[in-house]
Protein backbone atom coordinates (compact mmCIF):
# COMPACT_ATOMS: atom_id res chain seq x y z
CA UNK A 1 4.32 -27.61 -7.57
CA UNK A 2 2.71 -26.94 -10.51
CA UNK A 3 3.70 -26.19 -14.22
CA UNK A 4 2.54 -23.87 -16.91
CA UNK A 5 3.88 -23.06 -20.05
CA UNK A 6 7.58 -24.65 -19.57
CA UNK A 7 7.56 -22.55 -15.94
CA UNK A 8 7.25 -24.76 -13.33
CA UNK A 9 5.61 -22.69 -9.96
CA UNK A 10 6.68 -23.73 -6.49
CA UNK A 11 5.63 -23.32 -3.20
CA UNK A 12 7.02 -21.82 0.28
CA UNK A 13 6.15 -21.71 3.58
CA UNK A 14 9.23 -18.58 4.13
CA UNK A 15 10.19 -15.97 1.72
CA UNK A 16 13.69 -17.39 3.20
CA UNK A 17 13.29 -20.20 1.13
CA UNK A 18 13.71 -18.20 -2.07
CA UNK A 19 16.54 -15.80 -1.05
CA UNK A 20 16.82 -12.49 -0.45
CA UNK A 21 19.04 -12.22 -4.58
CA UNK A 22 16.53 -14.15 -6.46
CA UNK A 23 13.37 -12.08 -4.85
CA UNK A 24 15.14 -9.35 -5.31
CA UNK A 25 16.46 -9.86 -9.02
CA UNK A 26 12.94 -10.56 -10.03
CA UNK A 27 11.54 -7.44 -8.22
CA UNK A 28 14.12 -5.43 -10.48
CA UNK A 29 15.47 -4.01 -7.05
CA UNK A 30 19.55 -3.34 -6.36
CA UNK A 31 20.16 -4.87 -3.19
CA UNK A 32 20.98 -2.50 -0.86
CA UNK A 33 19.69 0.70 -2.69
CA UNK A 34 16.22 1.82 -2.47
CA UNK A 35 13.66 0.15 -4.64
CA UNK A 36 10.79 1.05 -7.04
CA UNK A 37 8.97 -0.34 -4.17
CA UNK A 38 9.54 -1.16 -0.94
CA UNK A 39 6.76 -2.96 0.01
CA UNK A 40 7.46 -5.94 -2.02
CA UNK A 41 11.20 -5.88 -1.21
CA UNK A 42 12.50 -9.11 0.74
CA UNK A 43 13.83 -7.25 3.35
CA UNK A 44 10.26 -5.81 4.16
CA UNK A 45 8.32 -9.02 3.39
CA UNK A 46 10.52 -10.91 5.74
CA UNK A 47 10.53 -7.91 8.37
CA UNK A 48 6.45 -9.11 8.64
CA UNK A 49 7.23 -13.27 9.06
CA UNK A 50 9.98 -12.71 11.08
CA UNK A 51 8.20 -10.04 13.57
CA UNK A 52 5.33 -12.35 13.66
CA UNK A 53 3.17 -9.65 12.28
CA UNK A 54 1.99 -12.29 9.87
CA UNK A 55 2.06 -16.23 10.49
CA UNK A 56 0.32 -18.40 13.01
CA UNK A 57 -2.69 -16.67 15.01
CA UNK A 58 -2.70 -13.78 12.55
CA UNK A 59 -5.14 -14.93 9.90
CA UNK A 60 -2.15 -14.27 7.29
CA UNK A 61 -0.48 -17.42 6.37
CA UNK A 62 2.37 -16.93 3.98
CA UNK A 63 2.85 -18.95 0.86
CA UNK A 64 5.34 -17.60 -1.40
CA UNK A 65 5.53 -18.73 -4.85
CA UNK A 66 8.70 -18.75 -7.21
CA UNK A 67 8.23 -19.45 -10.62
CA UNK A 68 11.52 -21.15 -12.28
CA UNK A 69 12.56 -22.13 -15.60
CA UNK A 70 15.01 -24.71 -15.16
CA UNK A 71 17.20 -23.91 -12.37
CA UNK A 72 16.42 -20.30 -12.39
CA UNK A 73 13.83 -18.56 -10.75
CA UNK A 74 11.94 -16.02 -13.14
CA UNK A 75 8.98 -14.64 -11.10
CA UNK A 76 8.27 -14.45 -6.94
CA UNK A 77 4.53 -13.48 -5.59
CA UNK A 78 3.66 -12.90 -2.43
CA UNK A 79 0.87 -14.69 -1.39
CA UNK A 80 -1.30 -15.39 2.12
CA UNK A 81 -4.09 -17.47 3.17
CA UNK A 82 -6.52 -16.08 4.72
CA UNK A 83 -9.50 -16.47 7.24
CA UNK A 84 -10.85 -13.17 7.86
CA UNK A 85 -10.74 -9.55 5.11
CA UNK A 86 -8.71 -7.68 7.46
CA UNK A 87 -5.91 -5.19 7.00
CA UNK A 88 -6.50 -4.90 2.77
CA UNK A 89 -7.92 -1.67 2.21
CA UNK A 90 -10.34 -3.60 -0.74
CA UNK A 91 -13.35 -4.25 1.38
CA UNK A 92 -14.73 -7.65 0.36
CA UNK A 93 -16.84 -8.18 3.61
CA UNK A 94 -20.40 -8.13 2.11
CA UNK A 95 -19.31 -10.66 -0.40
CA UNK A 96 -18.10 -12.58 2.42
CA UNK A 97 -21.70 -12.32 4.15
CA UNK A 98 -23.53 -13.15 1.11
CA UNK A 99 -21.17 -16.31 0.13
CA UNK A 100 -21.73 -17.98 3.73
CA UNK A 101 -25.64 -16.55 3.66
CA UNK A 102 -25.54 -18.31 -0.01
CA UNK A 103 -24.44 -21.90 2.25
CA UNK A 104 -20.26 -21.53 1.14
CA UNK A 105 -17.47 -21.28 2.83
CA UNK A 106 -15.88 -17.44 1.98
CA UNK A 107 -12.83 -18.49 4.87
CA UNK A 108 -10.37 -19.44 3.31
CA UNK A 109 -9.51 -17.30 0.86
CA UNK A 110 -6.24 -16.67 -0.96
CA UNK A 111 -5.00 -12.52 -0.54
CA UNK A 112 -1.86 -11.84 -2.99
CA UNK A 113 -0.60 -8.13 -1.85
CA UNK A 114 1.67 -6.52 0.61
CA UNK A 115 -0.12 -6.88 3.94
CA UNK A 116 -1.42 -3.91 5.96
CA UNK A 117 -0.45 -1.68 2.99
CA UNK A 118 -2.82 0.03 0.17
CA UNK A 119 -0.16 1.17 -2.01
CA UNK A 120 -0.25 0.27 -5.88
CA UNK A 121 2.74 -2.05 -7.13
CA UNK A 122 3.49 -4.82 -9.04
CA UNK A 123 2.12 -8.48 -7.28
CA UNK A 124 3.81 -10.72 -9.40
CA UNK A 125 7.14 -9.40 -9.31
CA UNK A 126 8.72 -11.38 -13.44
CA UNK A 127 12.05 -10.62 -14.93
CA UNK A 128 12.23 -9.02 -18.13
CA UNK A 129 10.93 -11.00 -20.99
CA UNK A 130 7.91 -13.28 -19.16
CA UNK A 131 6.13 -9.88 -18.19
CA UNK A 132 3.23 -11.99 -19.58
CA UNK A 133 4.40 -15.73 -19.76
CA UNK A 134 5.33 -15.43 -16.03
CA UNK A 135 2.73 -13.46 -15.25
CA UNK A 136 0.32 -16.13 -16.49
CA UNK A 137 2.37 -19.25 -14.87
CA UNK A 138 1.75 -17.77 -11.55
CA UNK A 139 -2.11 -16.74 -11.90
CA UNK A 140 -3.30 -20.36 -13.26
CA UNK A 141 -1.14 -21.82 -10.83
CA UNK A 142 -3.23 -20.00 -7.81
CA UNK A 143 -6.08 -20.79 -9.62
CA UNK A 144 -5.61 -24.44 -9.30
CA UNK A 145 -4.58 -24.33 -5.73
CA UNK A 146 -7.79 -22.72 -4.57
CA UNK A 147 -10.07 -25.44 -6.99
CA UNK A 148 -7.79 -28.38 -5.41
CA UNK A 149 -7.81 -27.10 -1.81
CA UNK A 150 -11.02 -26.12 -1.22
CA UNK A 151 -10.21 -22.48 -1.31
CA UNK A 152 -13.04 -20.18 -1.86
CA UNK A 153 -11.05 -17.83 -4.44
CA UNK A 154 -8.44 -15.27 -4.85
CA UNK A 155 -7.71 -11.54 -4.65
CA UNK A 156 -4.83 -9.59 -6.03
CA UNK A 157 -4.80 -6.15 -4.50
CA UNK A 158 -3.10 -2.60 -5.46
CA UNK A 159 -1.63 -4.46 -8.67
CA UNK A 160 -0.29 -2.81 -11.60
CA UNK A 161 -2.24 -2.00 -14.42
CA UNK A 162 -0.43 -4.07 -16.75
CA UNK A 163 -1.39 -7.16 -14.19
CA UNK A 164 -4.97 -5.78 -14.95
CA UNK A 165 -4.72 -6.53 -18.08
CA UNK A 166 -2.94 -9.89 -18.23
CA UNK A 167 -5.68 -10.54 -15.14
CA UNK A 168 -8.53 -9.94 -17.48
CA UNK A 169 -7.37 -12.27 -20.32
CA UNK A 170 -7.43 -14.92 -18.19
CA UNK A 171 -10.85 -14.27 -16.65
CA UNK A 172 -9.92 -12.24 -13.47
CA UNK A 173 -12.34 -9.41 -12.64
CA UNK A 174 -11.12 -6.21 -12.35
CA UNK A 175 -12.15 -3.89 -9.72
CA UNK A 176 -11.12 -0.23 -8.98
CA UNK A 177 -11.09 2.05 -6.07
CA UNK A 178 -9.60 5.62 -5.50
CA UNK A 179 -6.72 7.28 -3.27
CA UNK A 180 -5.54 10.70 -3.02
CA UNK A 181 -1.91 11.44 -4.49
CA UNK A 182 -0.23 14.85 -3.99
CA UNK A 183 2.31 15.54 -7.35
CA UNK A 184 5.38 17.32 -7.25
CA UNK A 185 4.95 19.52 -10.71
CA UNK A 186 8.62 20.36 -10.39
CA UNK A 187 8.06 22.29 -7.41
CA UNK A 188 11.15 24.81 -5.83
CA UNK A 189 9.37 24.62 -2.43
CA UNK A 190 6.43 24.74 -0.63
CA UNK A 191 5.06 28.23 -0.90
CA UNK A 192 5.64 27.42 -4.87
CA UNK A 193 3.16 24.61 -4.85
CA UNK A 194 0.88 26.95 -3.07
CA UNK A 195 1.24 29.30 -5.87
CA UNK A 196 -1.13 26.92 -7.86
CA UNK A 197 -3.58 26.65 -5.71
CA UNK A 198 -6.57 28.82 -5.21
CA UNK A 199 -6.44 32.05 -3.28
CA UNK A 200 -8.81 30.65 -0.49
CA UNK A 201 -7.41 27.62 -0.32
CA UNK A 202 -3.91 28.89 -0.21
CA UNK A 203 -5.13 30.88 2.91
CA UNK A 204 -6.64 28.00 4.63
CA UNK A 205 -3.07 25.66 4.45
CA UNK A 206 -1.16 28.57 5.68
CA UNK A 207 -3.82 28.98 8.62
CA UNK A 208 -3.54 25.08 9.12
CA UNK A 209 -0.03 25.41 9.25
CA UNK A 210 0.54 28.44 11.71
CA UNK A 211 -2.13 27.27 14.26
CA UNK A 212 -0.34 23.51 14.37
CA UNK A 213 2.59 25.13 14.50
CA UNK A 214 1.55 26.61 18.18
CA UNK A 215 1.35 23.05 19.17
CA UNK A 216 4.32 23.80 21.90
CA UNK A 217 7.15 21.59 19.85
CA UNK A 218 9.12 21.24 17.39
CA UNK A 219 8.62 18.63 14.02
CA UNK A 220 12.00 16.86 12.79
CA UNK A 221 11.96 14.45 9.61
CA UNK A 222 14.33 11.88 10.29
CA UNK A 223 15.38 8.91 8.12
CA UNK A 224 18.57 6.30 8.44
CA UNK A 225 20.52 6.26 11.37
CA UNK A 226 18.96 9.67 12.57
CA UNK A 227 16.38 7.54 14.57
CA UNK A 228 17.39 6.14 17.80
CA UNK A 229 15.65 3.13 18.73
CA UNK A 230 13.75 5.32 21.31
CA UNK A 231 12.07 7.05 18.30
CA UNK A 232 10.23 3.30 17.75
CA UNK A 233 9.46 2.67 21.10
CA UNK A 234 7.48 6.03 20.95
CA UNK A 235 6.29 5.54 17.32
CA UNK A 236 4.87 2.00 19.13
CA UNK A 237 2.57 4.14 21.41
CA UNK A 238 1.59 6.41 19.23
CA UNK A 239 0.36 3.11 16.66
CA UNK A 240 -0.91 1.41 19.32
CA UNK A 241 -3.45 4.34 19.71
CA UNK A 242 -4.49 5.03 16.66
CA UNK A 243 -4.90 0.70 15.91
CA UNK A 244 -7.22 1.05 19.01
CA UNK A 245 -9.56 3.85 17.56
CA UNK A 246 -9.17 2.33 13.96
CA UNK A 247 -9.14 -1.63 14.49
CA UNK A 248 -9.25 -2.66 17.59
CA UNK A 249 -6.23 -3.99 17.73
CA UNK A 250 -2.45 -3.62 16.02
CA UNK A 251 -1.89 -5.74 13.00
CA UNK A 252 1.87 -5.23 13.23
CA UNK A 253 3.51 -6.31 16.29
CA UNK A 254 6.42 -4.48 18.39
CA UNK A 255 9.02 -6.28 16.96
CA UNK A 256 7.75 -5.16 13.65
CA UNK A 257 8.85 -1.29 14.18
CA UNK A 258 12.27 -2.87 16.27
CA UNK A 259 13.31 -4.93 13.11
CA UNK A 260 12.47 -1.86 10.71
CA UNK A 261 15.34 0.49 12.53
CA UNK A 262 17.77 -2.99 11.96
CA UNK A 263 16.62 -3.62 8.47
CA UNK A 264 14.71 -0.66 6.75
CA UNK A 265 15.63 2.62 8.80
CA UNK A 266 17.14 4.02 5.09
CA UNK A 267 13.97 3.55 3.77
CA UNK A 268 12.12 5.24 6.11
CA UNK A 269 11.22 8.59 6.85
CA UNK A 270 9.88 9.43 10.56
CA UNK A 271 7.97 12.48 11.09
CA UNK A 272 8.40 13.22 14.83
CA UNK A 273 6.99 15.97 17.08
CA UNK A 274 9.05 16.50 19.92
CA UNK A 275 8.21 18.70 22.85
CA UNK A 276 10.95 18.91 25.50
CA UNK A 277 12.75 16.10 24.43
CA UNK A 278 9.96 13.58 24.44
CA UNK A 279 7.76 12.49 21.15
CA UNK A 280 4.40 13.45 21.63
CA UNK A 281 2.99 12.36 17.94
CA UNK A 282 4.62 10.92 15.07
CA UNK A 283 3.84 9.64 11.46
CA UNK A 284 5.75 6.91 9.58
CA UNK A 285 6.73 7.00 5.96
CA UNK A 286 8.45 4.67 3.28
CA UNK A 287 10.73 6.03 0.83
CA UNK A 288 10.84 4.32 -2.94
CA UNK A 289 13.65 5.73 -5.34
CA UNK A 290 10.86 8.57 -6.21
CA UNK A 291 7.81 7.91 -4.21
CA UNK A 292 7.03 9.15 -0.46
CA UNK A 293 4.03 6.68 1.32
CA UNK A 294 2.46 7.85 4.13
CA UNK A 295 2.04 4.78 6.10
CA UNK A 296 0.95 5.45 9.67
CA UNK A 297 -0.07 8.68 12.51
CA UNK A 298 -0.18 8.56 16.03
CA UNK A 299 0.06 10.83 18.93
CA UNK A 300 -0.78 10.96 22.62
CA UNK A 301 -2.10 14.29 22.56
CA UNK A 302 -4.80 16.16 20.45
CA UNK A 303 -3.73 19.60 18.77
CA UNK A 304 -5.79 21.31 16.36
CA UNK A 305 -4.28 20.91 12.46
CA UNK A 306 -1.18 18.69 13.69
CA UNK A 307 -2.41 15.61 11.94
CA UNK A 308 -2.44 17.69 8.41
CA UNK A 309 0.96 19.14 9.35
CA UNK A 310 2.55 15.79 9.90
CA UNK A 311 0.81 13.71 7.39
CA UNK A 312 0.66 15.75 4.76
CA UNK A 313 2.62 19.20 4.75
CA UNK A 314 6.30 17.65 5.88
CA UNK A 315 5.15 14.96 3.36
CA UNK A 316 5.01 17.59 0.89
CA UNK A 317 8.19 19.67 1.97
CA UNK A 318 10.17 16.75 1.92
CA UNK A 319 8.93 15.17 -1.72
CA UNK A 320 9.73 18.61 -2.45
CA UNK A 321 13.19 18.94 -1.04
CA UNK A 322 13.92 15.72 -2.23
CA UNK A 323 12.99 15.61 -5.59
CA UNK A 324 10.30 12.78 -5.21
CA UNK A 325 7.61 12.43 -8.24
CA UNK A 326 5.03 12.61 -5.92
CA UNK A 327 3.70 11.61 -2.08
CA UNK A 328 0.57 9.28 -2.29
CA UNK A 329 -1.10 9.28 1.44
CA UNK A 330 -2.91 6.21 2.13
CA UNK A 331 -6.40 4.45 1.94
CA UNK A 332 -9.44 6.57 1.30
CA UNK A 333 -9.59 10.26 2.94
CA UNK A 334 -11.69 13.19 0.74
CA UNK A 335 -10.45 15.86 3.35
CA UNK A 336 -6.57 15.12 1.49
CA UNK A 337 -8.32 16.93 -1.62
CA UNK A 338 -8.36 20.65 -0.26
CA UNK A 339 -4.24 19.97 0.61
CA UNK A 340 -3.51 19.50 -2.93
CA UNK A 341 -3.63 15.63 -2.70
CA UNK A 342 -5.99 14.56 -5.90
CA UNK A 343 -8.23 11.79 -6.54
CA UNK A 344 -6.41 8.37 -8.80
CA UNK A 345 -7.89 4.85 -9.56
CA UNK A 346 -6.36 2.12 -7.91
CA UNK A 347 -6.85 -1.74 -9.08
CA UNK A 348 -7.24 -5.19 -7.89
CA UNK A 349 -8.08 -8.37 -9.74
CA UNK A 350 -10.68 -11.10 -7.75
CA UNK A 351 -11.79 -14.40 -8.92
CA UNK A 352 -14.08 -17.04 -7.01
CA UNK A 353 -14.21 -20.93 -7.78
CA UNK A 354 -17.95 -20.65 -7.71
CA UNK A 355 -19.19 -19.51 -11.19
CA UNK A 356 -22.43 -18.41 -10.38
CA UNK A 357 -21.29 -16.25 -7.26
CA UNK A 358 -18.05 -15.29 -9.51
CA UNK A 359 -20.96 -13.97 -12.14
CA UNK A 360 -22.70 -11.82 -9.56
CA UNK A 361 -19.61 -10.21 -8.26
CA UNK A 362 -18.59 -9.03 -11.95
CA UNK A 363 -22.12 -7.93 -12.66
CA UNK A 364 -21.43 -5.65 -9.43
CA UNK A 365 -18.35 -4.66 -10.37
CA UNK A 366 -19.42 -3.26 -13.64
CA UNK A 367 -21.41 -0.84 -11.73
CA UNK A 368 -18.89 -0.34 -8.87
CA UNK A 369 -16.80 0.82 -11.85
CA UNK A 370 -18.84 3.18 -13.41
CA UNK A 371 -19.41 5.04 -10.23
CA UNK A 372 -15.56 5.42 -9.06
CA UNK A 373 -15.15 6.92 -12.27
CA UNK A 374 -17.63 9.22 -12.09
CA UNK A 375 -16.66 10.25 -8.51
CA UNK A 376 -13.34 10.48 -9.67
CA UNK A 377 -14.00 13.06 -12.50
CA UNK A 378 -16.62 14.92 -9.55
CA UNK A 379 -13.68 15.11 -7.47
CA UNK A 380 -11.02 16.50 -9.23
CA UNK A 381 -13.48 19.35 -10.89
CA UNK A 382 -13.66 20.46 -6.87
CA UNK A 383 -9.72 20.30 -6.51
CA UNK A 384 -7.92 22.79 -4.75
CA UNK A 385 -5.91 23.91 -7.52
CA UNK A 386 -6.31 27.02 -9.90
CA UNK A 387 -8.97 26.42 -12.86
CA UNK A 388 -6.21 26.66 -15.66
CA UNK A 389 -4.10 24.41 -13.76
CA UNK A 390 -6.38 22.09 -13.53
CA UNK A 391 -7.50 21.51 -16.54
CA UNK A 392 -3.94 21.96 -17.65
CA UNK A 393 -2.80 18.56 -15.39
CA UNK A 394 -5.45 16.49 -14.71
CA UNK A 395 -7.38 16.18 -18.14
């Protein structure tokens, strides 16, 4: 426990222990509707514990905090210990290296985010009026747990920018990195986005599209209680591959994808292509109240474009169908940028208990800075996208 401000912070082993209406409240979510974001929903959160995905032997302890005033609770974070940098998309492993080279112990660190998923969104989820006050309770408090536990620092990835710059007021360091967002510009359908984009490029996504298309199948989008349960056990093969070729191993488990038909199946959309009846490839998406995240591809077989098609075509149709703002697609990934998906910052806020290594990590991160910028504006001059247009929307 710890207390800030007139907030007192608290502690929890299980997001259970705060309650689905309180987490929830804070988050600014309708229970039962879908959220701004669904990644820091309870439902979702708890979907991880209680699929063992994180917990004991995973290197992701949960601690949830809940920041009350009085009897009511007035912000929720979710927060993990850690003993290794995987599954966070903010690559921290050569600061790891040179703490431990340095004689310190990186392991354990504190990781505030929503595991196994680079998508931008608030981390310390406040209700209205302590956007700041709360926002503050909860930082010092992690602050003091890693200085009284022996805790090598703390890391708050994919935040908001508003946590940026609460973050940096109370010495955080701010670092950025960059993912590729396709934006629905009010789009009628598909061949109408194509309309903006260069002649040669236009011609190289149709070509994409017709030679996937001779793949042998067909591709259905499927959300709610249009997936059977069969649809997971397939999707579970098909991430099982792609975790081999990526990670070496799954960070979700089984149960994971089981518990997201019982739980989450609305907020879902499944890409699957089916040949004869049987799911041959597949890609997973979430669905916010406006935003479609490509989460994870797999397949058993290799066809030439189908990846594209899946991941980022029916993405498209569908944001486009459905009125969506826009479809952001994941961690890293320059090919996205000649299928219309363009180049954004993304943030995170760091700080280490050591001042002198905390020192040479902001010294880097000035210059780490600089260059995403830079790359950024690089980028985007080399979008697909008509000249007019471009200058037009991304300026």
């Amino acid at each position: 426990m710890s207390e800030v401000n007139d907030i007192t912070v608290f502690i929890y082993e299980s997001i259970s222990e705060i309650g689905e209406e309180d987490w929830e409240k804070c988050a600014k979510n309708t229970i039962g509707v879908r959220s701004i974001d669904p990644f820091t929903t309870y439902r979702f959160l708890k979907t991880l514990e209680d699929s063992g995905s994180v917990g004991k032997g995973t290197g992701w302890s949960p601690r949830y905090l809940a920041a009350k005033v009085g009897d009511e609770v007035i912000g929720v974070t979710p927060m993990y210990i850690k003993s290794h940098s995987q599954g966070e998309y903010v690559f921290d492993h050569s600061w790891a290296h040179a703490y431990q080279q340095a004689g310190g112990s990186y392991y354990p660190k504190i990781q505030i985010a929503a595991p196994f998923t680079p998508v931008t969104g608030s981390r310390f989820l406040v209700s209205e009026g302590y956007e700041k006050n709360g926002v503050s309770a909860l930082i010092e408090t992690v602050k003091k747990l890693c200085i009284s536990n022996n805790i090598s620092g703390f890391h708050v990835t994919f935040c908001s920018e508003s946590e940026v710059s609460v973050g940096k007021e109370l010495g955080l360091l701010h670092r950025t990195g960059q993912q590729f967002h396709w934006i629905n510009n009010n789009y009628d359908n598909f061949d109408d986005f194509l309309s903006d984009l260069s002649s040669r490029k236009r011609k190289a996504i149709r070509k994409e599209r017709r030679i996937a298309s001779d793949y042998g199948g067909e591709i259905c989008r499927l959300t709610g209680d249009e997936i059977r349960l069969q649809d997971w056990e397939d999707f579970w093969l098909f991430y099982q591959d792609t975790s081999a070729r990526k990670w070496g191993q799954p960070y979700l488990t089984k149960d994971f994808f089981i518990s997201l038909h019982e739980k989450m199946r609305d907020d879902v959309l499944l890409i699957l292509c089916k040949r004869n009846g049987q799911n041959v490839a597949g890609a997973l998406n979430f669905i916010s109240n406006n935003v479609l995240f490509g989460r994870y591809w797999g397949c058993l077989e290799d066809h030439s474009f189908l990846h594209f098609e899946v991941c980022y075509y029916q993405a498209i149709e569908h944001a486009i169908e459905n009125s969506l703002l826009r479809v952001e697609a994941g961690a890293q990934g320059h090919h996205k940028l000649a299928r219309g998906y363009m180049p954004v910052l993304t943030h995170s806020l760091h700080w280490v208990v050591d001042p002198g290594f905390n020192n040479a990590i902001k010294e880097f991160l000035v210059a780490e800075r600089n260059m995403v910028e830079d790359q950024n504006e690089i980028l985007t001059s080399y979008g697909p996208f008509k000249r007019n247009l471009l200058e037009e929307t991304y300026e």
